[in-house]
C-alpha atoms as a PDB file:
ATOM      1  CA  UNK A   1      15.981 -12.655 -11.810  1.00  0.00           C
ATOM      2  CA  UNK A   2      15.134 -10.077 -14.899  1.00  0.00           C
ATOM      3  CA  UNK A   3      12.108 -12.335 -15.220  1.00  0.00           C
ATOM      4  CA  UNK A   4      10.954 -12.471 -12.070  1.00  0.00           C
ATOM      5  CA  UNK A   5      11.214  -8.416 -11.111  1.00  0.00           C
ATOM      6  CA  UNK A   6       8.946  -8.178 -14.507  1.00  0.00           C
ATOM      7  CA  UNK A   7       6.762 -10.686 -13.398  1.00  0.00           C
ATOM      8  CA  UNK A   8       5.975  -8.809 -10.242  1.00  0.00           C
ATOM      9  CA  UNK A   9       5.980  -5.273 -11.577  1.00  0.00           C
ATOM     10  CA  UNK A  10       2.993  -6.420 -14.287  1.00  0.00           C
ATOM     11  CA  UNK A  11       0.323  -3.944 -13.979  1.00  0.00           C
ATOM     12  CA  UNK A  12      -2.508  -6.853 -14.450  1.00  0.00           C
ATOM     13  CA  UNK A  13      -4.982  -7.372 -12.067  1.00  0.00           C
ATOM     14  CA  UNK A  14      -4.104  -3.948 -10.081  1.00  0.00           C
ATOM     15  CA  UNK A  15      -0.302  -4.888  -9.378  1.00  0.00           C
ATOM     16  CA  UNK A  16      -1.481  -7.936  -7.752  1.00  0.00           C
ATOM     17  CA  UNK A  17       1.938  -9.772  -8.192  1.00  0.00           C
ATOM     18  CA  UNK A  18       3.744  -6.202  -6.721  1.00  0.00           C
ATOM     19  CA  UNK A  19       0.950  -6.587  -3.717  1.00  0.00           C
ATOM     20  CA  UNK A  20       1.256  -9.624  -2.639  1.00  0.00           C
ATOM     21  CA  UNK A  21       4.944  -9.401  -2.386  1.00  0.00           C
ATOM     22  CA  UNK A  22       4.885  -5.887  -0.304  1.00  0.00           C
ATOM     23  CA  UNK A  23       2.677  -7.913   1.695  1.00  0.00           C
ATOM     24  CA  UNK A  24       4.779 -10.852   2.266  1.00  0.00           C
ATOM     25  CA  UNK A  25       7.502  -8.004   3.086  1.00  0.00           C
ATOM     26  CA  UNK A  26       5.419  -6.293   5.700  1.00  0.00           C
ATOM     27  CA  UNK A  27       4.318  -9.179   7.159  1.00  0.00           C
ATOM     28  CA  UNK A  28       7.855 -10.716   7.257  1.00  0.00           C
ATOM     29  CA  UNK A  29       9.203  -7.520   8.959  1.00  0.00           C
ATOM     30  CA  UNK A  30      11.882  -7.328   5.194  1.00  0.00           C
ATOM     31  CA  UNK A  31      13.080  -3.909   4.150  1.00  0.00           C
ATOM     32  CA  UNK A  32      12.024  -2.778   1.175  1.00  0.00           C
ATOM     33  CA  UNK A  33      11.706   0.385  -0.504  1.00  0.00           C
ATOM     34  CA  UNK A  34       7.672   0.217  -2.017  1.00  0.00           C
ATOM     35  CA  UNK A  35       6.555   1.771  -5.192  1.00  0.00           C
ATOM     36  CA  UNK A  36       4.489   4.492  -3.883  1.00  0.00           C
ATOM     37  CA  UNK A  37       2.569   4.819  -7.038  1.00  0.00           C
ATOM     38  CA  UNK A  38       0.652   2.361  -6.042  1.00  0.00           C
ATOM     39  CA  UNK A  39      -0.675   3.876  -2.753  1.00  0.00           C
ATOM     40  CA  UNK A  40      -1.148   6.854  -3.997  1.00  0.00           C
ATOM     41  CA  UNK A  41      -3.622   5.750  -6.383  1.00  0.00           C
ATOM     42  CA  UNK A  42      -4.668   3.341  -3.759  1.00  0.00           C
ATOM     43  CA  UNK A  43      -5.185   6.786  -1.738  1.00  0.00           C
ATOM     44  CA  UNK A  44      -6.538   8.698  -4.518  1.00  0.00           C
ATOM     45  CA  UNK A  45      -9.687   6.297  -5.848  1.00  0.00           C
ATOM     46  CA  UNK A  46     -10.261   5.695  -1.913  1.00  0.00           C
ATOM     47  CA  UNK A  47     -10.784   9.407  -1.422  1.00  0.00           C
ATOM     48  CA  UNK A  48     -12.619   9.842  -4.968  1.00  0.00           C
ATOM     49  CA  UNK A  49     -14.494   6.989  -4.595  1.00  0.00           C
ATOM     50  CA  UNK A  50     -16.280   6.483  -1.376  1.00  0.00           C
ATOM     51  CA  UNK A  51     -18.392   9.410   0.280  1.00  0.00           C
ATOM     52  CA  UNK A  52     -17.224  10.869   3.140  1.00  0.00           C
ATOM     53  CA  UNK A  53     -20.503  10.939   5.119  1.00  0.00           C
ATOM     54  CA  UNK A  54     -22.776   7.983   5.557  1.00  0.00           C
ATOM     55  CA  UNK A  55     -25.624   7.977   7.549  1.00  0.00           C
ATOM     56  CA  UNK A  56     -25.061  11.210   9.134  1.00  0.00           C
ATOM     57  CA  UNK A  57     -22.079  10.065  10.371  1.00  0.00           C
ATOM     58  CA  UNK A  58     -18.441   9.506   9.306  1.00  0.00           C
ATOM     59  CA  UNK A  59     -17.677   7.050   6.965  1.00  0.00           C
ATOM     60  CA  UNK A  60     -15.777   4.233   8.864  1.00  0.00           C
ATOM     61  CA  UNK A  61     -14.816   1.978   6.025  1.00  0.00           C
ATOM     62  CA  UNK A  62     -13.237   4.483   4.244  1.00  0.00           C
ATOM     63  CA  UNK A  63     -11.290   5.558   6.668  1.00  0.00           C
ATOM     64  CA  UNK A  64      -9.738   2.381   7.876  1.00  0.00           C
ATOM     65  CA  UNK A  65      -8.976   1.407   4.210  1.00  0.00           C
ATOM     66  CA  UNK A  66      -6.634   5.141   4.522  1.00  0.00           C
ATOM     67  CA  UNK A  67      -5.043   4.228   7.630  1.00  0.00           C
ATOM     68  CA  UNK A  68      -4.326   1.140   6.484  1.00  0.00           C
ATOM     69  CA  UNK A  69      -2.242   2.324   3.672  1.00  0.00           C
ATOM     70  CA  UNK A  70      -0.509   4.776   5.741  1.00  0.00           C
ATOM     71  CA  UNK A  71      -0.019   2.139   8.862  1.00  0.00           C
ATOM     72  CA  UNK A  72       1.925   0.035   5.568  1.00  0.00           C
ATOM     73  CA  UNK A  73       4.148   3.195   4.484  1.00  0.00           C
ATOM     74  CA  UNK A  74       4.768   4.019   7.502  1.00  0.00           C
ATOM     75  CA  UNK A  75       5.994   0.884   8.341  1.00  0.00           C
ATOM     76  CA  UNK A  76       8.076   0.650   5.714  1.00  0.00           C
ATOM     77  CA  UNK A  77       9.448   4.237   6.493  1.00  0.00           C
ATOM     78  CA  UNK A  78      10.409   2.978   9.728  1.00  0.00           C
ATOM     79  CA  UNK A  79      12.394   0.299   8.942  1.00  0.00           C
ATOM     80  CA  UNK A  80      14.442   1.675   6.390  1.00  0.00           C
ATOM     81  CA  UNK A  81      15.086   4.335   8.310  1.00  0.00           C
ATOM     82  CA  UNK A  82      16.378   1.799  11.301  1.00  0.00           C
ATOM     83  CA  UNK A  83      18.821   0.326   8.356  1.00  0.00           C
ATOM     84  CA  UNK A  84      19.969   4.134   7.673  1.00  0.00           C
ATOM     85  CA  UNK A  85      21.400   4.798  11.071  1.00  0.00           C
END
């Protein structure tokens, strides 16, 4: 089990490991408590690195890839919080 937790926490390749299980979480409607570490520097080199105006007008890609991290927390917020009552 030690092995496997390590396995998945690995930093290489952007958490991809820790992603794809969060995924398989969300998607599987689990509970599980995320590392939010991860969005927030998801959130972070979103913000830093994509402009906020394109074209004169809002930039649309960047903010779907925000509420997309969000939609996942909050998500995850909700369900826990379903277990806590």
């Amino acid at each position: 089990l030690a092995g496997h937790f390590i396995e998945v926490v690995e930093s290489a390749n952007n958490y991809r490991n820790y992603r794809q299980e969060l995924q398989a979480a969300i998607v599987s409607n689990k509970v599980c408590i995320p590392h939010l570490y991860v969005y927030n520097r998801d959130l972070v080199l979103i913000d830093n690195g994509n402009l906020d105006i394109v074209n004169g007008g809002l930039n649309q890609a960047k903010l779907e890839l925000l509420s997309s991290i969000v939609h996942n927390v909050r998500i995850l917020q909700e369900r826990a919080k379903s277990i806590a009552e």
